[in-house]
N, C-alpha and C. Protein backbone atom coordinates (compact mmCIF):
# COMPACT_ATOMS: atom_id res chain seq x y z
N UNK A 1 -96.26 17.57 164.33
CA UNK A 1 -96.74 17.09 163.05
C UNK A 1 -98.21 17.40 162.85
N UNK A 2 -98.86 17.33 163.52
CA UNK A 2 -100.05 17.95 163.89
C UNK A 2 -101.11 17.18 164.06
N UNK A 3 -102.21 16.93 163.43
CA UNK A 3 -103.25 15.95 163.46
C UNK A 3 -102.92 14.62 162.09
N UNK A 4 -102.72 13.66 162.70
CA UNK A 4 -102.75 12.50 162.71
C UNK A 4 -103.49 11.29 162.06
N UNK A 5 -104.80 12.00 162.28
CA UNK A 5 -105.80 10.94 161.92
C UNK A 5 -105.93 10.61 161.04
N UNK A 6 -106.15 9.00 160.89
CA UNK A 6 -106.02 8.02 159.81
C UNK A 6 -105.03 7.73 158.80
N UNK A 7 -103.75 8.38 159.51
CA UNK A 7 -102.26 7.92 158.80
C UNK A 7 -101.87 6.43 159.35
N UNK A 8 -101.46 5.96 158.51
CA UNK A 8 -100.57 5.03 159.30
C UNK A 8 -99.58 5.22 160.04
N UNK A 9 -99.01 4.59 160.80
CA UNK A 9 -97.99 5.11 162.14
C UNK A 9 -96.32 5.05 161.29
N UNK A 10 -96.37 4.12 160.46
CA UNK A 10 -95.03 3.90 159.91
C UNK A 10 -94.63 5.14 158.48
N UNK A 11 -96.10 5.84 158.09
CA UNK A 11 -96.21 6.79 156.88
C UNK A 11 -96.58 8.24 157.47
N UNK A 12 -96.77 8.64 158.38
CA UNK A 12 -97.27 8.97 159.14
C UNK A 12 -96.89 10.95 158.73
N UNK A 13 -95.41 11.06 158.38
CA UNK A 13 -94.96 11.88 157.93
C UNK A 13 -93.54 11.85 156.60
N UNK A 14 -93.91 12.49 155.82
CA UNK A 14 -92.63 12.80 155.20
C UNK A 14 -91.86 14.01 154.84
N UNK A 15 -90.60 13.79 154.61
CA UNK A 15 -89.73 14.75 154.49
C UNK A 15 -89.69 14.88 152.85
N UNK A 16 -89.72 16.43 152.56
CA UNK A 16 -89.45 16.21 151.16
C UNK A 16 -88.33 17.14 150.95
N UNK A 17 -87.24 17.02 150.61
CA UNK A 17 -86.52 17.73 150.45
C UNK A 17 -86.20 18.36 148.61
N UNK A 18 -86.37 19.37 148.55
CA UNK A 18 -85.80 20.08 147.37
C UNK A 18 -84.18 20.32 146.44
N UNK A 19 -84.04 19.98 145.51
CA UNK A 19 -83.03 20.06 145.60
C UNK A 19 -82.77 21.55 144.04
N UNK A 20 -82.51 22.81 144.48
CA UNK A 20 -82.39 23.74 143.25
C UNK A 20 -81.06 23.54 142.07
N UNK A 21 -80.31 22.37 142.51
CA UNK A 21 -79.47 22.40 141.35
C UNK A 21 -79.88 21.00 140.38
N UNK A 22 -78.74 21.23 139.44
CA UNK A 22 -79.16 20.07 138.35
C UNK A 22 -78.97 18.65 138.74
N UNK A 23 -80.11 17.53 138.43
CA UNK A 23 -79.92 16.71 138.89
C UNK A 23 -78.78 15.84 138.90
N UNK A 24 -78.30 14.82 140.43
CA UNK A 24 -77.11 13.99 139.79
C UNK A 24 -77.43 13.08 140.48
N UNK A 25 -77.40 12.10 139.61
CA UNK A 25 -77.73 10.64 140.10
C UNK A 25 -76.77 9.82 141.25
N UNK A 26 -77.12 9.56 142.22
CA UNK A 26 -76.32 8.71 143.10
C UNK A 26 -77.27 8.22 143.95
N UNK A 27 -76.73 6.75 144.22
CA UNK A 27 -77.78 6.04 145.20
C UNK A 27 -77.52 6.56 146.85
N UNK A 28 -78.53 6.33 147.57
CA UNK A 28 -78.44 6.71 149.38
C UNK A 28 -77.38 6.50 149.97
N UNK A 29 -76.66 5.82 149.56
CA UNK A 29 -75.25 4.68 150.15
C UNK A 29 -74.54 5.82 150.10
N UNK A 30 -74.24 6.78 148.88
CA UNK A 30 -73.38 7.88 149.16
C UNK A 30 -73.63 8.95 149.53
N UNK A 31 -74.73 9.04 150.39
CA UNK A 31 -75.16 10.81 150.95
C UNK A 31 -73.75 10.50 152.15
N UNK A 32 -72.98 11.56 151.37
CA UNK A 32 -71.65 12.07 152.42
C UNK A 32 -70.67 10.93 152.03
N UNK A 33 -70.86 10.06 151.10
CA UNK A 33 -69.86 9.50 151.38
C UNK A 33 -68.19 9.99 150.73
N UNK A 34 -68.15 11.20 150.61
CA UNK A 34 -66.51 11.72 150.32
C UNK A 34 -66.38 12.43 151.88
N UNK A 35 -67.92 11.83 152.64
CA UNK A 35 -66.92 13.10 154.06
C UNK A 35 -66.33 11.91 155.08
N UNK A 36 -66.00 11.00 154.52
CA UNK A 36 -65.56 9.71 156.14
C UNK A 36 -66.74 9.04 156.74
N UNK A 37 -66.32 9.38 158.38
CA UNK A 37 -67.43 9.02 158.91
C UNK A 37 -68.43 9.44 159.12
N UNK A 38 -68.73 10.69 159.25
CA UNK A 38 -69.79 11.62 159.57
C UNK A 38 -70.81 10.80 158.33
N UNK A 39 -69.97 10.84 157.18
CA UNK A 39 -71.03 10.65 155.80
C UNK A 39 -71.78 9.26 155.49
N UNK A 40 -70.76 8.16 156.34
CA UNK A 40 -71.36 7.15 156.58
C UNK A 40 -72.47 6.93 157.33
N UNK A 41 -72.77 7.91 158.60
CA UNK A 41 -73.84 7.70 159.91
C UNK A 41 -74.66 8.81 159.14
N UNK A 42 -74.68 9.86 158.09
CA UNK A 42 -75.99 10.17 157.62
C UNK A 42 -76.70 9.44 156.88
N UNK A 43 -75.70 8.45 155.54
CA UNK A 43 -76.04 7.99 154.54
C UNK A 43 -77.18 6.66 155.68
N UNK A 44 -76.51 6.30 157.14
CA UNK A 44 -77.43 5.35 157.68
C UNK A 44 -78.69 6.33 158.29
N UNK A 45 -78.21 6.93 158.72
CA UNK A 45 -79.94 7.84 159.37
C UNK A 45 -81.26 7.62 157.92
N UNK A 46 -80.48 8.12 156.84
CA UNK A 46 -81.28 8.30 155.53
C UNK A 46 -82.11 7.05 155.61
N UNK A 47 -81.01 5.80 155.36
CA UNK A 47 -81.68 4.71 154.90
C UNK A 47 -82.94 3.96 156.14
N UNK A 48 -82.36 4.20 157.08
CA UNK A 48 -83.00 3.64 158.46
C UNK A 48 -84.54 4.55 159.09
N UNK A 49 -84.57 5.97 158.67
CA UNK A 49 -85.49 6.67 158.88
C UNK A 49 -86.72 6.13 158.78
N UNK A 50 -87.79 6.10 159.62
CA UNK A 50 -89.57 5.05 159.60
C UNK A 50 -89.95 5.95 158.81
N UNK A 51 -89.65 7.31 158.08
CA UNK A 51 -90.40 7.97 157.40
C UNK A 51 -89.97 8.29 155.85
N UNK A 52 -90.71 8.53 155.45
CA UNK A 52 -90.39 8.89 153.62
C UNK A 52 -89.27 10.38 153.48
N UNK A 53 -88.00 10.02 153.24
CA UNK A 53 -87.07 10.83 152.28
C UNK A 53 -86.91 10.79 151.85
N UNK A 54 -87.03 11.78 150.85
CA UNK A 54 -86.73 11.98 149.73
C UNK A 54 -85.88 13.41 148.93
N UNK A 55 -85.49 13.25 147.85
CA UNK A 55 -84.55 14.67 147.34
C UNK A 55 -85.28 14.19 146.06
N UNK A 56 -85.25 15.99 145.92
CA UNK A 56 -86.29 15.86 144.13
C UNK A 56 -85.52 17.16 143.42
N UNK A 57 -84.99 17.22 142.25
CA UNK A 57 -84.54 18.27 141.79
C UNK A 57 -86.10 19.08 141.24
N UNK A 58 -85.59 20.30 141.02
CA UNK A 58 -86.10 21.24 140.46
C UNK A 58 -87.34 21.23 139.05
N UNK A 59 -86.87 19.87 138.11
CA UNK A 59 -87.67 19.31 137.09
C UNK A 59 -88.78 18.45 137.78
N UNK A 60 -88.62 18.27 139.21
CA UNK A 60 -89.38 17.00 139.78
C UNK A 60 -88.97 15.99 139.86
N UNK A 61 -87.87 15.55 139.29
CA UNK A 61 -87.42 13.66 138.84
C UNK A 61 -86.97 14.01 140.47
N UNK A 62 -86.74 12.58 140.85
CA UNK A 62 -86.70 12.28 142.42
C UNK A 62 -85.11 11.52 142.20
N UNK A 63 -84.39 12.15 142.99
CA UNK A 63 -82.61 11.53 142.98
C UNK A 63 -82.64 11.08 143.72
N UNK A 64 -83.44 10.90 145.58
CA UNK A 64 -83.17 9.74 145.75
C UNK A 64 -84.14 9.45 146.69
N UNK A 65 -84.57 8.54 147.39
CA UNK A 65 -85.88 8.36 148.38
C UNK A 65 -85.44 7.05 148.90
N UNK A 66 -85.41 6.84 151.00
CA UNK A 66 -85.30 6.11 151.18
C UNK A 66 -86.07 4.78 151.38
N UNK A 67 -85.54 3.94 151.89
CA UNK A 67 -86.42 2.37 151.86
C UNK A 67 -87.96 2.55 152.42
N UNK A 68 -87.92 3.42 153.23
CA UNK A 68 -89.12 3.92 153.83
C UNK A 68 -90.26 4.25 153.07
N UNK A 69 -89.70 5.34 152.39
CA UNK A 69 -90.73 5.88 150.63
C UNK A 69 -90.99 5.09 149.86
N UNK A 70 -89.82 4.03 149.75
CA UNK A 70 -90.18 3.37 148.12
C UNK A 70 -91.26 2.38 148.74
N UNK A 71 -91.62 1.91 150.49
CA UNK A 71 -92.06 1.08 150.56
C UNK A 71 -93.72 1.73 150.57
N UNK A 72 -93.42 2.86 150.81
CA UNK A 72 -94.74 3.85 150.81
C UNK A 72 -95.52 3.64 149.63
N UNK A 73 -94.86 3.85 148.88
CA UNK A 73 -95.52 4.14 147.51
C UNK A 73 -95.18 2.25 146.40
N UNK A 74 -94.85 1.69 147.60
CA UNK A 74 -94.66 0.03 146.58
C UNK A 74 -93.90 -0.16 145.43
N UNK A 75 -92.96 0.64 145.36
CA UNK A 75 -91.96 0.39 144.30
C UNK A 75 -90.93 0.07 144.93
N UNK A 76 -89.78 -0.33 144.03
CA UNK A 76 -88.27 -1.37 144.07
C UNK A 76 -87.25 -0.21 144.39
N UNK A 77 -87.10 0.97 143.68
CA UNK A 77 -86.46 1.88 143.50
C UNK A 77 -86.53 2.91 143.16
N UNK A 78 -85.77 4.21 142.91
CA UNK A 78 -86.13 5.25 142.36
C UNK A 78 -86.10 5.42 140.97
N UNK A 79 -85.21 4.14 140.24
CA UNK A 79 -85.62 4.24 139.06
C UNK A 79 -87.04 3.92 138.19
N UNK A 80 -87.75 3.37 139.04
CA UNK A 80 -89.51 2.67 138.83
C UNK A 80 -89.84 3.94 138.95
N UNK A 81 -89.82 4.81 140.09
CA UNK A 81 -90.59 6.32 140.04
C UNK A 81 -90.33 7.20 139.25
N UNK A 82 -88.97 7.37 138.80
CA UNK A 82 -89.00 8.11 137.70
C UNK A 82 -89.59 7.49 136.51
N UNK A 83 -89.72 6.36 136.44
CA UNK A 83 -90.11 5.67 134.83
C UNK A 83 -92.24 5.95 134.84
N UNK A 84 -92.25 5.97 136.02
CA UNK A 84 -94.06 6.00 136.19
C UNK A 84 -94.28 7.76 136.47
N UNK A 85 -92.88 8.77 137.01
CA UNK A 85 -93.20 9.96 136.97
C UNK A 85 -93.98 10.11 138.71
N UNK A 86 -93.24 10.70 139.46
CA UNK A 86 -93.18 11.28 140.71
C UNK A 86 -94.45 11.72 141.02
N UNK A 87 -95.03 12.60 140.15
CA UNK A 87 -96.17 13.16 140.40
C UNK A 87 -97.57 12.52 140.50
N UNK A 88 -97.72 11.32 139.34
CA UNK A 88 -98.54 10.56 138.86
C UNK A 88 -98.65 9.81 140.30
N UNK A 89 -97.96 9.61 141.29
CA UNK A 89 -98.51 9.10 142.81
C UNK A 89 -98.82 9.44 143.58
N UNK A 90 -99.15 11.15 143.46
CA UNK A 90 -99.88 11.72 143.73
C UNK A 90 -101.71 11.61 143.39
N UNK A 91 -102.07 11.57 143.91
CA UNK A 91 -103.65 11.67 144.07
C UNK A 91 -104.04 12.69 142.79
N UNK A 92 -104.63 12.59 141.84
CA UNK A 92 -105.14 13.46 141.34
C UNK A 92 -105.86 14.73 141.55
N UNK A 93 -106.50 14.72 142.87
CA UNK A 93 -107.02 16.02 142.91
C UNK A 93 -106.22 16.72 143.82
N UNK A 94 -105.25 15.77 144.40
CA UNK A 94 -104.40 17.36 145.11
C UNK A 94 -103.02 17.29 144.09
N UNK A 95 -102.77 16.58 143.04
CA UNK A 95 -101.43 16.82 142.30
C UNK A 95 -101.50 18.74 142.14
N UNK A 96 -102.63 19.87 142.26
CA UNK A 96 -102.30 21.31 142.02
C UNK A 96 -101.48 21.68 143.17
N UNK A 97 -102.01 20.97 144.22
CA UNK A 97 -101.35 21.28 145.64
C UNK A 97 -99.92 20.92 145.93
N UNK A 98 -99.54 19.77 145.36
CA UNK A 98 -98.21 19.25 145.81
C UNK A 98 -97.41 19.96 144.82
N UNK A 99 -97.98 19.89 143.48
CA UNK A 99 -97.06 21.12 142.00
C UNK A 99 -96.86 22.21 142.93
N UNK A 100 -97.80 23.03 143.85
CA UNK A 100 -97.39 24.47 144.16
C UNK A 100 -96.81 24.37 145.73
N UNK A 101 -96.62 23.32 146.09
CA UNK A 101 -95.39 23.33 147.60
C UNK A 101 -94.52 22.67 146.74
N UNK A 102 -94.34 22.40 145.90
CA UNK A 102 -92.95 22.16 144.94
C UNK A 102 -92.23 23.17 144.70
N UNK A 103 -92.95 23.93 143.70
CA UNK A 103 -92.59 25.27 143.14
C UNK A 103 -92.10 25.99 144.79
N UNK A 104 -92.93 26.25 145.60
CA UNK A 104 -92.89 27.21 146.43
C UNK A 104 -91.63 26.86 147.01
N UNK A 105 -91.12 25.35 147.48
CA UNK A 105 -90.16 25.18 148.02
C UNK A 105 -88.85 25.27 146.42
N UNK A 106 -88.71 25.21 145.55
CA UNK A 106 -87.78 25.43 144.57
C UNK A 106 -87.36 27.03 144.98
N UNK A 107 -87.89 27.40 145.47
CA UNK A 107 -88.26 29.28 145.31
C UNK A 107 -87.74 29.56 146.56
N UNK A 108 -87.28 28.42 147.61
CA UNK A 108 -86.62 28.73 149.11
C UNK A 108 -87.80 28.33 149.85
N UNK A 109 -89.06 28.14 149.89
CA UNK A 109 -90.06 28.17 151.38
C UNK A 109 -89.91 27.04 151.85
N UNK A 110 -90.35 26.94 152.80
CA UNK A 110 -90.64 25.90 153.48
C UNK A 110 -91.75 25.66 154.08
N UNK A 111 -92.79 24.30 153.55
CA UNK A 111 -94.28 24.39 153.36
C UNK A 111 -94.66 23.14 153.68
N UNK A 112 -95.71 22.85 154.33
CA UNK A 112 -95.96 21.39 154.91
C UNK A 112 -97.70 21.35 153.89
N UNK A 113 -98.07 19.78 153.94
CA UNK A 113 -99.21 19.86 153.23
C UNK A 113 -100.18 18.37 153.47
N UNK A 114 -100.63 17.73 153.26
CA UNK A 114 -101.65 16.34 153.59
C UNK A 114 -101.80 16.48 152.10
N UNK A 115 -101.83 15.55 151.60
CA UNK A 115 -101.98 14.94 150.50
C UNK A 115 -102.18 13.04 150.32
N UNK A 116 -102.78 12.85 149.46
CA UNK A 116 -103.10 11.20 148.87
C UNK A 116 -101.69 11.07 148.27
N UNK A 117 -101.38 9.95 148.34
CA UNK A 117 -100.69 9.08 147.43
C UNK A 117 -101.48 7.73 146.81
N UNK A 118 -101.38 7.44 145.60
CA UNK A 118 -102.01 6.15 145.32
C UNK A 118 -100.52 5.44 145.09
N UNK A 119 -100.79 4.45 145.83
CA UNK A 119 -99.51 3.37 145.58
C UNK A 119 -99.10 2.40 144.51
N UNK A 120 -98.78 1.67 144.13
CA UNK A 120 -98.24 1.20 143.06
C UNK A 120 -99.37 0.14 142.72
N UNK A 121 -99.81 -0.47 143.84
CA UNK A 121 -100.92 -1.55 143.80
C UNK A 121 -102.54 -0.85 144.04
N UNK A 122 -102.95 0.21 143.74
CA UNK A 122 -103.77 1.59 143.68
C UNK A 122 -104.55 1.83 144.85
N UNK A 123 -103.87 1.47 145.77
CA UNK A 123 -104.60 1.51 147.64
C UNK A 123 -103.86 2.88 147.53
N UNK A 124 -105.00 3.77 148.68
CA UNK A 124 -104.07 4.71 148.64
C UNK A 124 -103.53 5.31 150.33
N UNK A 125 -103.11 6.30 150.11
CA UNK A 125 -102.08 6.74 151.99
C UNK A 125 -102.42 8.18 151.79
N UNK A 126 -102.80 8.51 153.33
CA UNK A 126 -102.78 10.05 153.47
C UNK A 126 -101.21 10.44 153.83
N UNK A 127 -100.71 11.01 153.40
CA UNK A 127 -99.81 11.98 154.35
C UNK A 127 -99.51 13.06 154.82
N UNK A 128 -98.80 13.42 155.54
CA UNK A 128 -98.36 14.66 156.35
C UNK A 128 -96.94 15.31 155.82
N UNK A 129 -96.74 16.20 155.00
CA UNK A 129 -95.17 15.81 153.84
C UNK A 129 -94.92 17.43 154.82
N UNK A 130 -93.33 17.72 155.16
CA UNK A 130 -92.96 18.94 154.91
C UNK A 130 -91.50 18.93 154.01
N UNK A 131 -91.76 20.09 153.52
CA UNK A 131 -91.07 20.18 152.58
C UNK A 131 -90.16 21.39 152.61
N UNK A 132 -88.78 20.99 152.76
CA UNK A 132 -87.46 22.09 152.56
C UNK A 132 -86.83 21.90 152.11
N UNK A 133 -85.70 23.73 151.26
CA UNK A 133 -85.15 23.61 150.41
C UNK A 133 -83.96 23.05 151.04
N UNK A 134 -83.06 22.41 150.11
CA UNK A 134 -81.92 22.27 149.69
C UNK A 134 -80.96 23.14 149.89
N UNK A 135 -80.15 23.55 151.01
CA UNK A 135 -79.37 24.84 150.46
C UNK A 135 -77.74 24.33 151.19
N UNK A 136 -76.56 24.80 150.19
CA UNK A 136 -74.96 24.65 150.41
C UNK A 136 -75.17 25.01 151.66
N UNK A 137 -74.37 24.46 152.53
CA UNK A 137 -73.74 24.99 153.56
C UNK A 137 -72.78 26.26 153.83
């Protein structure tokens, strides 16, 4: 993950995952859940993870982010982040930076970056985000 300093241990890194198709709304409970069991023990890795996941379509709106993220950034759910806009918790002066490991990962890369978040209550968090695409199996 690399250098560290002055993250918190519980924020420490996040996953951002891309997603290139059109968005579809479903809560964490069903990542996999038409595959049995397998889909049940991811949908728990998701929720249980100490770090921020998340899936963001292609427009940016965020489909889904676990308990970890929303606690990152001090919101209830993913419907609060879409209503305040994904980006806007981003730090202002690196929102050019996180727009272009967005784009870059929409486009297939895979790109890691440190960026601010200001949180819901306007304290803010460094993080350590990498970010990969989305792709069918």
């Amino acid at each position: 993950m690399g250098n560290d300093e002055g993250l918190l241990p519980a924020h420490k890194a996040e996953q951002h995952i891309e997603d290139p198709s059109t968005a579809v709304s479903s809560p964490a409970a069903e990542i996999g859940g038409a595959h049995g069991p397998h889909g049940a023990m991811l949908a728990a890795i998701f929720e249980q993870q100490p770090d921020c996941v998340k899936l963001v379509n292609q427009a940016g709106e965020l489909l889904q982010m676990n308990p970890a993220g929303l606690r990152m950034l001090g919101i209830a759910d993913v419907a609060e982040a879409n209503r305040v806009g994904l980006l806007k918790f981003v730090h202002p002066e690196d929102r050019s930076d996180f727009h272009e490991l967005h784009e870059a990962t929409c486009a297939g890369e895979q790109r890691s970056l440190r960026f601010r978040v200001v949180r819901s209550d306007g304290s803010l968090r460094t993080l350590s985000c990498t970010s990969v695409p989305l792709r069918d199996p």
